[in-house]
Protein backbone atom coordinates (compact mmCIF):
# COMPACT_ATOMS: atom_id res chain seq x y z
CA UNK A 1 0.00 0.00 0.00
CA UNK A 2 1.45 3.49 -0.85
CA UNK A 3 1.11 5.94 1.84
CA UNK A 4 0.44 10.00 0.89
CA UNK A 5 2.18 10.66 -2.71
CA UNK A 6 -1.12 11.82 -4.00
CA UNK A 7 0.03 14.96 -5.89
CA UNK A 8 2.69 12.74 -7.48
CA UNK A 9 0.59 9.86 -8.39
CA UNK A 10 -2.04 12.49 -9.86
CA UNK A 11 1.01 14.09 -12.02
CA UNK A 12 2.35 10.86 -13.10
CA UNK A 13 -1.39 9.66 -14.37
CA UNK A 14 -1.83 12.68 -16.25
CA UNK A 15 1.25 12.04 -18.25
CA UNK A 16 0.34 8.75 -19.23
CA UNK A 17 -3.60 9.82 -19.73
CA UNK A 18 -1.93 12.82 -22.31
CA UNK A 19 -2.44 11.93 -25.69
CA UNK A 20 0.97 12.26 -26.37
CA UNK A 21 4.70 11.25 -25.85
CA UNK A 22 5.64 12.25 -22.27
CA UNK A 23 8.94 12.65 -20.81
CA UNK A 24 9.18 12.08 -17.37
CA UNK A 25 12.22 12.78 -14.48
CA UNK A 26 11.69 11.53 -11.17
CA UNK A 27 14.03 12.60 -8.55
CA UNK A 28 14.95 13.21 -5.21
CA UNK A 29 17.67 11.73 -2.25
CA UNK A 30 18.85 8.06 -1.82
CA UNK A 31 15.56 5.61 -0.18
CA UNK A 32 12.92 8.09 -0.49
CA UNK A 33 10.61 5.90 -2.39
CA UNK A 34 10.97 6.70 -5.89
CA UNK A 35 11.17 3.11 -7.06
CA UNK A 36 8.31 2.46 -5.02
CA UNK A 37 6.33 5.08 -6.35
CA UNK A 38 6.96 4.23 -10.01
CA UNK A 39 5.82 0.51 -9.60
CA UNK A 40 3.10 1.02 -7.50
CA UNK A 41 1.26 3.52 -9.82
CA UNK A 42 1.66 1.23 -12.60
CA UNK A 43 0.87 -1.44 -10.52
CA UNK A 44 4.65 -3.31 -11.97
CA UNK A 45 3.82 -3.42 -15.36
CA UNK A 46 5.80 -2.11 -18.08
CA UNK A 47 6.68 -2.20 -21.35
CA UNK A 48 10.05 -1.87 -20.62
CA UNK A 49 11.64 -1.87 -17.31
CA UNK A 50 15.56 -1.34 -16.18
CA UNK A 51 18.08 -0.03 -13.33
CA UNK A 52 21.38 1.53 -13.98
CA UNK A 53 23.90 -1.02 -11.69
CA UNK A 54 26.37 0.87 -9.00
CA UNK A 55 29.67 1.05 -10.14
CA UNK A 56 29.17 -0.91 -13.37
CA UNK A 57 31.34 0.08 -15.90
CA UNK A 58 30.19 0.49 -19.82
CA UNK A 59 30.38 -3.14 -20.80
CA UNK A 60 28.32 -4.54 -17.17
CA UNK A 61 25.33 -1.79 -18.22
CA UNK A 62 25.47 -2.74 -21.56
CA UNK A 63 24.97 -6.59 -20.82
CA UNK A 64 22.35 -5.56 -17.88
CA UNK A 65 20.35 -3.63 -20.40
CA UNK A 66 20.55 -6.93 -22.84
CA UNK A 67 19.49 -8.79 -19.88
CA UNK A 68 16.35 -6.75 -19.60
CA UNK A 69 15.37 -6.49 -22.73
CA UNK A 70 15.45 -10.32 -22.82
CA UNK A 71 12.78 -10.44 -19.76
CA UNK A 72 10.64 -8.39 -22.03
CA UNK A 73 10.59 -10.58 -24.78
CA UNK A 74 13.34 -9.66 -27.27
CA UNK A 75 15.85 -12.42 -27.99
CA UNK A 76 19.36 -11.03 -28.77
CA UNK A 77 22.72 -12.76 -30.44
CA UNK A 78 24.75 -10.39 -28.70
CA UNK A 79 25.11 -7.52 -26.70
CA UNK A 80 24.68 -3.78 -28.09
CA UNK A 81 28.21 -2.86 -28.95
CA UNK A 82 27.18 0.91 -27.34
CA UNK A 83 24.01 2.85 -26.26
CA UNK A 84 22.65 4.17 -29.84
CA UNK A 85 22.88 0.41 -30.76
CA UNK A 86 21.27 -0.44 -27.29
CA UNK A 87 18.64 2.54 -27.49
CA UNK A 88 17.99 1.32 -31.02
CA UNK A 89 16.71 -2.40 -30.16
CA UNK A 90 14.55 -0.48 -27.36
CA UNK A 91 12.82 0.89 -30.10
CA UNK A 92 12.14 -2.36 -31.81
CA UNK A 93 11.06 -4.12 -28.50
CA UNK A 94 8.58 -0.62 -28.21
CA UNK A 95 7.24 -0.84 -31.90
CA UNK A 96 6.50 -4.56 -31.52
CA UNK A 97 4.74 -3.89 -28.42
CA UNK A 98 0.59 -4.08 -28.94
CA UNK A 99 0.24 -2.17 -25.43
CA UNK A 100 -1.77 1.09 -26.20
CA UNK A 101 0.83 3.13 -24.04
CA UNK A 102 4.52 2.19 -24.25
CA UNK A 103 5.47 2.77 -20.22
CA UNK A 104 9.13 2.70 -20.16
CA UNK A 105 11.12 3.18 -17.18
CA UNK A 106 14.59 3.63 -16.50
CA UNK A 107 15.82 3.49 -13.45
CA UNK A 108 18.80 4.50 -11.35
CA UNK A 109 19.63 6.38 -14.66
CA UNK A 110 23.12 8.17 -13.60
CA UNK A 111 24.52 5.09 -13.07
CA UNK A 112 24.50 3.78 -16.58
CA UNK A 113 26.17 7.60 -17.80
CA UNK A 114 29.72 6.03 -17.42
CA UNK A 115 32.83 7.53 -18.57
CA UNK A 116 33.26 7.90 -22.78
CA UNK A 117 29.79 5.79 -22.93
CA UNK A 118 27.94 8.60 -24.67
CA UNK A 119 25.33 7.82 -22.95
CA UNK A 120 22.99 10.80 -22.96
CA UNK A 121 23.82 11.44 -26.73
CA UNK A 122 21.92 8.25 -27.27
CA UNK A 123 19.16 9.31 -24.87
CA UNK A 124 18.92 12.61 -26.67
CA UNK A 125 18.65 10.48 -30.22
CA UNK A 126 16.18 8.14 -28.98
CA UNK A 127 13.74 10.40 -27.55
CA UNK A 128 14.28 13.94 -30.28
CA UNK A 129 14.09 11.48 -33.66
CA UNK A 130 11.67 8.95 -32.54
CA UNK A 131 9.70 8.40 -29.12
CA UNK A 132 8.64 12.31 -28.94
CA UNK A 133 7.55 11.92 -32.69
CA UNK A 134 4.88 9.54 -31.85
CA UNK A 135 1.90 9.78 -29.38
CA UNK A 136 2.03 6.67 -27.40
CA UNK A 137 5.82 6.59 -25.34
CA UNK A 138 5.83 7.53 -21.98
CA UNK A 139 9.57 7.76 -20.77
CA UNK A 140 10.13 7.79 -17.14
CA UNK A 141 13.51 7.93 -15.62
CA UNK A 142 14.57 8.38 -12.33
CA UNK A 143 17.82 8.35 -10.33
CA UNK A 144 19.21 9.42 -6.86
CA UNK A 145 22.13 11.10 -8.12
CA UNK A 146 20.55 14.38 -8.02
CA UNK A 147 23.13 16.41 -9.46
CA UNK A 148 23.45 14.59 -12.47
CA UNK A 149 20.02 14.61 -12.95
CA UNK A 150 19.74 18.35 -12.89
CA UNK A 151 23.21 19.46 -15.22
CA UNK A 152 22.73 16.71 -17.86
CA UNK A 153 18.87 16.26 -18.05
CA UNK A 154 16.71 19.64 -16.70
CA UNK A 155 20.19 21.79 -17.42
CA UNK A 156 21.15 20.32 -20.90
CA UNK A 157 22.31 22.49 -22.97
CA UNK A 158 21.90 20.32 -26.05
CA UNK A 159 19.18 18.45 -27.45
CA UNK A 160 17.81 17.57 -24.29
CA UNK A 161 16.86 21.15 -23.55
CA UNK A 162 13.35 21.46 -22.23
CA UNK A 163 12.46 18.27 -23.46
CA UNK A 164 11.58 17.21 -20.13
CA UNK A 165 7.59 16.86 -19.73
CA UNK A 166 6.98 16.63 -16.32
CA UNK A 167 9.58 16.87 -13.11
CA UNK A 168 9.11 15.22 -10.04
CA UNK A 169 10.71 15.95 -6.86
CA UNK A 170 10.00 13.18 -4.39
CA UNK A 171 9.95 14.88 -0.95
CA UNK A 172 9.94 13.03 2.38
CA UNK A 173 7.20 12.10 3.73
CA UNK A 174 5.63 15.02 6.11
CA UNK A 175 5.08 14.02 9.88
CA UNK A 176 1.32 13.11 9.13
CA UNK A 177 2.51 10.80 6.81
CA UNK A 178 4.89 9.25 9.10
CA UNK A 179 2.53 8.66 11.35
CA UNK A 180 -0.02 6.79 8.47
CA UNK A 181 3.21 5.20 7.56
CA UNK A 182 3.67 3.69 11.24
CA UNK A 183 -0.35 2.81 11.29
CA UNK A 184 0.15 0.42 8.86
CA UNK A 185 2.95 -1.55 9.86
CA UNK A 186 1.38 -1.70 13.14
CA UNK A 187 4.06 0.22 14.86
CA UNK A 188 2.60 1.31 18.38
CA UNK A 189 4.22 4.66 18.82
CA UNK A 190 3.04 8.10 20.39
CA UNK A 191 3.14 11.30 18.73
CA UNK A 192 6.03 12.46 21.20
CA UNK A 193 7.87 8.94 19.96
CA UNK A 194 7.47 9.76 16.41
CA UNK A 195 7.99 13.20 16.72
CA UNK A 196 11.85 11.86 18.26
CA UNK A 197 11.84 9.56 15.35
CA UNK A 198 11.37 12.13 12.84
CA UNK A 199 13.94 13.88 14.50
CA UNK A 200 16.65 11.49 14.07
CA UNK A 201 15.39 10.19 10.73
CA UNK A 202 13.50 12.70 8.78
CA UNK A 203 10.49 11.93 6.79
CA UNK A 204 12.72 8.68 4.74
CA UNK A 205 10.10 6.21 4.47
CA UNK A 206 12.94 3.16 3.53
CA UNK A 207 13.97 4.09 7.21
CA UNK A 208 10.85 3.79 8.81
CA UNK A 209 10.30 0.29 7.18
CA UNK A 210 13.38 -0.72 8.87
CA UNK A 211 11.54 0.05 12.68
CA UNK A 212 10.68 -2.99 14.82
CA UNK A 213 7.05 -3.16 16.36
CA UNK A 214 8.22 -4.92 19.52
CA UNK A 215 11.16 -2.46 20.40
CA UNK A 216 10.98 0.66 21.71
CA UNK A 217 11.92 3.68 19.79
CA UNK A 218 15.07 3.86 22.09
CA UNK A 219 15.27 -0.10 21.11
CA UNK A 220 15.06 1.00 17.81
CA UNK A 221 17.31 3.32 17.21
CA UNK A 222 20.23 1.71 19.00
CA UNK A 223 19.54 -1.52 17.15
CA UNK A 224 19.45 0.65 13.29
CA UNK A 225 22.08 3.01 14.22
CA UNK A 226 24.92 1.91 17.14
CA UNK A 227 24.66 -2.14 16.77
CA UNK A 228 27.44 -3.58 14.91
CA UNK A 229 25.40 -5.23 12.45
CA UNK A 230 22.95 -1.89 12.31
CA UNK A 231 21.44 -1.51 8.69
CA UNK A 232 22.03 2.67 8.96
CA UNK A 233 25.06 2.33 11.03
CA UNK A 234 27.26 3.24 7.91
CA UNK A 235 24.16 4.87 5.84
CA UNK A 236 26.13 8.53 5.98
CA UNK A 237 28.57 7.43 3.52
CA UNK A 238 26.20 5.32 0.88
CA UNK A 239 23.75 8.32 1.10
CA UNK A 240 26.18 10.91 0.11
CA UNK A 241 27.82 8.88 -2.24
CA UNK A 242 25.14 7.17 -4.04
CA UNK A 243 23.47 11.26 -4.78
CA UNK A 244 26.49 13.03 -6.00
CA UNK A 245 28.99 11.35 -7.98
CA UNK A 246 32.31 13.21 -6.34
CA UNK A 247 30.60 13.81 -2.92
CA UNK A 248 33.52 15.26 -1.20
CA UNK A 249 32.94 18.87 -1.62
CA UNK A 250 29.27 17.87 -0.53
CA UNK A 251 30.50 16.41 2.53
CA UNK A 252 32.87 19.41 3.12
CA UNK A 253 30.01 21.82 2.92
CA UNK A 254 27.52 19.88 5.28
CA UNK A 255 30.47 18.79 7.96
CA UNK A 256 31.04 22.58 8.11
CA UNK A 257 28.08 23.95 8.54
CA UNK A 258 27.08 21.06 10.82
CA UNK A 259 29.40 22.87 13.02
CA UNK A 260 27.30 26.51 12.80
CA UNK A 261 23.88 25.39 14.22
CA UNK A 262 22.78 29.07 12.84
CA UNK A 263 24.37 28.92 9.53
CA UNK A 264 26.65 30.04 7.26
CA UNK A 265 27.46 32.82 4.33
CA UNK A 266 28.72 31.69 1.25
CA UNK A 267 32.07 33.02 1.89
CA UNK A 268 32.19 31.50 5.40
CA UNK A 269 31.68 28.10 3.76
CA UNK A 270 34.46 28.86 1.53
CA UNK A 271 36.67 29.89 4.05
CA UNK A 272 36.07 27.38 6.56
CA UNK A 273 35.55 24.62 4.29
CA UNK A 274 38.80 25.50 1.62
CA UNK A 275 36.43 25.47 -1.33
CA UNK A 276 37.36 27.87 -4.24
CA UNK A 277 35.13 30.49 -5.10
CA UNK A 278 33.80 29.38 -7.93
CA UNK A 279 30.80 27.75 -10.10
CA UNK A 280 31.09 24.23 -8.60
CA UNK A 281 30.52 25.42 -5.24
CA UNK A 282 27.44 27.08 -6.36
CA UNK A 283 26.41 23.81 -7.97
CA UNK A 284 27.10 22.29 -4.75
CA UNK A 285 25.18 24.35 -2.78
CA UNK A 286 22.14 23.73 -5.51
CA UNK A 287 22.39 20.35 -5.60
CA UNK A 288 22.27 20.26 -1.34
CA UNK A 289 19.08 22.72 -1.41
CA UNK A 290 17.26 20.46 -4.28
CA UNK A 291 18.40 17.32 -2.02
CA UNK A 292 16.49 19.52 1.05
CA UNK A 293 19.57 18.62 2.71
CA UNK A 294 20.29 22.63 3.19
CA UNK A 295 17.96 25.75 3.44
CA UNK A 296 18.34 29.02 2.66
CA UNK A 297 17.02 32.06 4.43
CA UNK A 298 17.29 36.01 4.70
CA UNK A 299 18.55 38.04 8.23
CA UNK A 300 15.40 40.01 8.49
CA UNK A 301 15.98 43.40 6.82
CA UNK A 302 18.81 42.16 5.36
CA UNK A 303 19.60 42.19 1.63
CA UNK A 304 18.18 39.36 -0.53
CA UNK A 305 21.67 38.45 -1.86
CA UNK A 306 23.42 38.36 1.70
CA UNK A 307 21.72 34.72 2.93
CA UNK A 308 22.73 32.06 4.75
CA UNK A 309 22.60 28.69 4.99
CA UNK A 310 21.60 25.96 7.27
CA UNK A 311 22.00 22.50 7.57
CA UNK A 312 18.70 21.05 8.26
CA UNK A 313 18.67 17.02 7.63
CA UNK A 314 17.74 15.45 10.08
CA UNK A 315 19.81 12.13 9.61
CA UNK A 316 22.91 14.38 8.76
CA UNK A 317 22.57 16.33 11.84
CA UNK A 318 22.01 13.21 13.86
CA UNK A 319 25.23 11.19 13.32
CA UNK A 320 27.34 14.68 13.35
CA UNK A 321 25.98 14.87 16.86
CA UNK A 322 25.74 11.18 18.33
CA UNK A 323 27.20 8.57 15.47
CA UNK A 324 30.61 9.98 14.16
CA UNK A 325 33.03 10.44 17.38
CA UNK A 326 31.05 7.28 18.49
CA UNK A 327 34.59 5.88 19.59
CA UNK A 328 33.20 3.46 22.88
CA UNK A 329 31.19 1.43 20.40
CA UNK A 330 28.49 1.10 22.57
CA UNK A 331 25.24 -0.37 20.94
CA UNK A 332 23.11 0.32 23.55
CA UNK A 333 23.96 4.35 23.61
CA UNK A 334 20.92 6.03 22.89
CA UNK A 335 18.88 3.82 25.46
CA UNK A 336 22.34 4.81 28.50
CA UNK A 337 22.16 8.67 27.05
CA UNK A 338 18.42 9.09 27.09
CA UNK A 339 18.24 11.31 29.53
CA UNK A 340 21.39 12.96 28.91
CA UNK A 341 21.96 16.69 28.93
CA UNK A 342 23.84 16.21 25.40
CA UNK A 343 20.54 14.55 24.27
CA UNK A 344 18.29 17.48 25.87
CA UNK A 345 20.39 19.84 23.96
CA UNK A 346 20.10 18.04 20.77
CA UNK A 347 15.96 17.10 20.82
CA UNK A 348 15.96 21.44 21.48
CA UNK A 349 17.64 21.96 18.25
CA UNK A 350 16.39 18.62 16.28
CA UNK A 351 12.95 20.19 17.22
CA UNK A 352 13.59 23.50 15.76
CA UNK A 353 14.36 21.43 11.90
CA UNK A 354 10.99 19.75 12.20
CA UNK A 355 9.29 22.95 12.93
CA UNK A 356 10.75 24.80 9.89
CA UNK A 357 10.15 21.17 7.73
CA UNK A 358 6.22 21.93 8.51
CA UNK A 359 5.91 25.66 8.24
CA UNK A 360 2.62 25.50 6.35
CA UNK A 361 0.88 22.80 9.12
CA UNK A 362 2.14 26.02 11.40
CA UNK A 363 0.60 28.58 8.99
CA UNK A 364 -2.01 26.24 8.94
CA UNK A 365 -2.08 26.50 13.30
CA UNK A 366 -2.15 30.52 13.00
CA UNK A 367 -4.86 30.69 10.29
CA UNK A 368 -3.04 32.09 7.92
CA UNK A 369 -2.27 29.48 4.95
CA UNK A 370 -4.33 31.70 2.67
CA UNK A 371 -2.08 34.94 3.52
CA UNK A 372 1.39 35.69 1.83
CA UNK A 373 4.15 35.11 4.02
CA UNK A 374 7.76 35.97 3.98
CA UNK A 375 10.30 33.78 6.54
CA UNK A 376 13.29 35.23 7.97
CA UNK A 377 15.56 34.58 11.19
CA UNK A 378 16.99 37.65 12.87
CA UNK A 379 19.91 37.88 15.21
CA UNK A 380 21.43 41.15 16.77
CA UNK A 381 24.45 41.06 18.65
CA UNK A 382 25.30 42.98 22.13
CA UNK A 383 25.57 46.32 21.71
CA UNK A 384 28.69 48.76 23.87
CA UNK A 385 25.86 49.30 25.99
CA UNK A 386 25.91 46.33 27.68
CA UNK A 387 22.82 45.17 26.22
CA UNK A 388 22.57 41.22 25.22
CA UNK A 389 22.00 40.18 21.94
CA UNK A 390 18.98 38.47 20.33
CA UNK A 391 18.68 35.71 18.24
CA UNK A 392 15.57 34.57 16.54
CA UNK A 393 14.87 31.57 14.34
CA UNK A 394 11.69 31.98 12.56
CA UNK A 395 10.27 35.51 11.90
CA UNK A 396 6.80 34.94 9.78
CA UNK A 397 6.48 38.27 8.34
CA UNK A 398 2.71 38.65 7.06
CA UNK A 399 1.06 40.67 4.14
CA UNK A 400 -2.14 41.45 6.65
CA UNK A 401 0.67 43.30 8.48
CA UNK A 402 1.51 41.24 11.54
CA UNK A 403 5.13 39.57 12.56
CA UNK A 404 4.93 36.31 14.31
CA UNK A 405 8.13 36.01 16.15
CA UNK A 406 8.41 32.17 16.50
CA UNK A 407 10.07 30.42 20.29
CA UNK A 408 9.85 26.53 19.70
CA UNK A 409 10.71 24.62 22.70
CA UNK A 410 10.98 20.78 23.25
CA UNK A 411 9.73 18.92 26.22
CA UNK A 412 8.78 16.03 27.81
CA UNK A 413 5.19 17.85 29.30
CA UNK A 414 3.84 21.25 29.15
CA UNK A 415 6.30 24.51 28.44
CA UNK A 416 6.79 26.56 31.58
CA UNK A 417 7.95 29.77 31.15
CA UNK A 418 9.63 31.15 34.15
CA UNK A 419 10.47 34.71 35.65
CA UNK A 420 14.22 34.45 33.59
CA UNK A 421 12.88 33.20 30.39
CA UNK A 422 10.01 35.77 30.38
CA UNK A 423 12.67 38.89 30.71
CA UNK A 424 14.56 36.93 27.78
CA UNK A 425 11.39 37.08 25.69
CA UNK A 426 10.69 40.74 26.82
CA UNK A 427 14.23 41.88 25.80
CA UNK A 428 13.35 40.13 22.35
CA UNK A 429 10.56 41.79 21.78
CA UNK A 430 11.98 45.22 22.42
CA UNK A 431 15.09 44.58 20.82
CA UNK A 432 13.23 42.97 17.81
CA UNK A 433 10.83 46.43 17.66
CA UNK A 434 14.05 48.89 18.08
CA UNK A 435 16.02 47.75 15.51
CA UNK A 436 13.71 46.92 12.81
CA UNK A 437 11.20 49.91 13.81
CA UNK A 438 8.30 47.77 12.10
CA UNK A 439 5.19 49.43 12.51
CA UNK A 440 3.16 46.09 11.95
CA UNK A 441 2.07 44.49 15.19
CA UNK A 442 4.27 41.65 16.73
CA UNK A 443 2.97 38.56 18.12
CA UNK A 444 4.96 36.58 20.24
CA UNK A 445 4.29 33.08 18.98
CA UNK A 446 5.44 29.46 20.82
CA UNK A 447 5.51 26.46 19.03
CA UNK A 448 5.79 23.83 21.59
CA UNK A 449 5.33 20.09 22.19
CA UNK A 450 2.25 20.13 24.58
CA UNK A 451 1.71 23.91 24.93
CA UNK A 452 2.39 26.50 27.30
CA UNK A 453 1.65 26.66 31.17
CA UNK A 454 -1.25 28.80 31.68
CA UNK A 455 0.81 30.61 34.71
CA UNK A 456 1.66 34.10 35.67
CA UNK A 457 3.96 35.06 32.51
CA UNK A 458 1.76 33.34 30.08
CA UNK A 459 0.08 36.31 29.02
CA UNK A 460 2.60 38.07 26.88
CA UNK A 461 2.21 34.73 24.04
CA UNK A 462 -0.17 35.78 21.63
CA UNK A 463 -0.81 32.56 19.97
CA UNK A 464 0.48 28.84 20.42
CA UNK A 465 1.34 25.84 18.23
CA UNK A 466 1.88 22.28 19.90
CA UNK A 467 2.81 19.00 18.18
CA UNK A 468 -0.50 18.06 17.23
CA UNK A 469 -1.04 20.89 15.04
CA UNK A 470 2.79 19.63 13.56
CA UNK A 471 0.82 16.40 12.46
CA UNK A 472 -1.80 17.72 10.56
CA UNK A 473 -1.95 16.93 6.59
């Protein structure tokens, strides 16, 4: 059964409803259910069906593609000397087909674009002097190599320009669907455990499949991520290396700013990470936003050309904070640090990700998903007047002219807010006011697990968002 992926299904139907040739690209990071997706809405049948094999060189692709086109009925002497030969008994195997829509799909594409193969020349052929000239091919291909997808098939510069139909980026799944997700595996969790799990894990649904039903989630975890034999225990390295082909820079960028919980400029990643300042580093920045590994966002009243940006993956964040310096081996950590300060610190922050991964369920909260919205962070530093600097990480600036100034906090029951932290939020406000002299009304907004503590300082939040509302479709 295939849980949420209705906008995708619907876009993917349409294509192959058209009464035309349709090309389609379907992308997005390593295990987020492309595959799946694919098969499922075509219920596994195809005219023509094939995956690109990991580190195959031309010759193993070559022979894999003969293989495939054997298991749909073509019987071969040999195998295709290169691609246009290869490409070229694809379109014998489609025009002997009786099917009243050729469905063809290619997966794990990059893959088979080895060195000197010519591979996307043979691609471009196929599809420019043949499939698009007649009205019943419907090419789907799909990889996880998300660069290469972008520079040689959206950003082709050759005959491949526009020639892509429909694009499909395959987002993970939203907490709501998580929690379907969980339903149907018949994984008892609360919303507080998936809310952790989500932390740690994002919205990957290959990752949820891997949870057990009789562990805990601390069981869990431990068992996935810290035990010897743990099927994510070495996941960091196969997921950056299986999306960008020379993933070293990429892992330069997120190690660094994995280090700057608020961010970085672009010249601060250069500097700190000894990149060059150049047009692969932009392309490597790209590549991490389109991945979602990486947002970025404006300082409020800043210029729209000085951002900065964040690492927000979940996963990522997670073993830079618990998995890499893991030296004591210990498979049962996360259940021994569970009530940790380093893990308090780190369900604070993880917290913070999820909230800005599910700003519309939040717009949604505040009742304003039908106004335009602007988000920004904003952070002042202490002035020679002794006074202490601010730091803000979600501004929603509103059309209707209001400013929600966003606190999230994490906990285990309802959100307390004390004499201290209600001075901090006073100074915020002020601060906030002073230096941006808005003249649209501020509300002070909390976004917390269970809510706030109806006590004594309560009465300066102007509107709350708990969990719940998080979960919402």
């Amino acid at each position: 059964m295939i849980i949420g992926r209705t906008k995708e299904q619907k876009e993917i139907k349409q294509a192959y409803a058209s009464k035309y040739s349709e090309f389609v690209a379907v992308y997005g990071r390593r295990r987020v259910g492309k595959t799946f997706l694919i098969r499922e809405t075509f219920d596994y049948k195809f005219t023509f069906s094939h995956s690109g094999m990991a580190n195959g060189n031309k010759h193993d692709q070559l022979a894999a593609w003969r293989q495939s086109l054997e298991e749909y009925g073509m019987h071969l002497t040999q195998t295709p000397r290169d691609w246009m030969e290869a490409f070229g008994c694809l379109r014998t195997l489609i025009k002997d087909s009786c099917e009243k829509r050729k469905v063809i799909f290619i997966d794990e594409m990059p893959w088979m674009d080895t060195p000197g193969a010519k591979f996307v020349n043979a691609l471009e052929f196929f599809w420019n002097s043949w499939a698009s000239a007649r009205k019943d091919v419907i090419l789907i291909v799909c990889g996880s190599a998300t660069s290469w997808i972008i520079s040689k098939i959206f950003n082709n510069h050759g005959g491949l320009h526009n020639r892509v139909t429909h694009r499909i980026c395959l987002q993970p799944f939203s907490l709501h669907e998580c929690e379907r997700y969980a339903e149907s595996r018949n994984v008892k969790f609360t919303r507080y455990d998936i809310l952790e799990a989500y932390m740690v894990m994002g919205g990957i649904p290959y990752y949820w499949s891997l949870i057990d039903k009789g562990k805990s989630l601390a069981g869990n975890i431990d068992e996935l991520f810290f035990a010897q034999d743990g099927k994510l225990r070495y996941e960091f390295d196969a997921l950056y290396r299986s999306l960008f082909r020379q993933p070293d820079s990429y892992i330069k960028v997120v190690t660094t700013l994995g280090n700057h919980k608020s961010g970085l400029t672009r010249n601060e990643i250069i500097a700190e990470a000894a990149l060059h300042d150049n047009g692969n580093t932009t392309r490597v920045l790209d590549d991490l936003e389109h991945c979602g590994f990486i947002r970025w966002y404006n300082n409020f009243g800043k210029k729209k050309n000085d951002v900065v940006y964040q690492l927000i993956d979940n996963f990522t964040l997670f073993y830079f904070k618990f998995m890499q310096n893991n030296k004591a081996n210990d498979e049962h950590f996360w259940s021994s640090a569970y009530n940790s300060s380093s893990r308090l610190a780190w369900t604070g922050l993880a917290f913070e990700r999820v909230c800005f991964q599910h700003l519309p369920q939040i717009k949604q909260a505040l009742g304003i998903s039908g106004i335009v919205t602007n988000t920004f962070a904003f952070r002042q530093k202490g002035d020679e007047t002794g006074s202490v600097g601010i730091q803000i990480d979600m501004v929603i600036d509103r059309a209707d002219h209001v400013i929600n100034l966003c606190e999230m906090k994490f906990s285990q029951d309802t959100y307390t807010i004390d004499k201290d932290y209600d001075q901090q939020l006073r100074h915020k406000l002020t601060r906030f006011a002073e230096a941006t002299k808005t003249r649209k009304a501020i509300h002070l907004t909390m976004v917390t697990t269970y809510g706030v503590t109806h006590n004594a300082y309560w009465n300066l939040i102007q509107k709350e968002v708990t969990a719940d509302d998080l979960f919402k479709e």
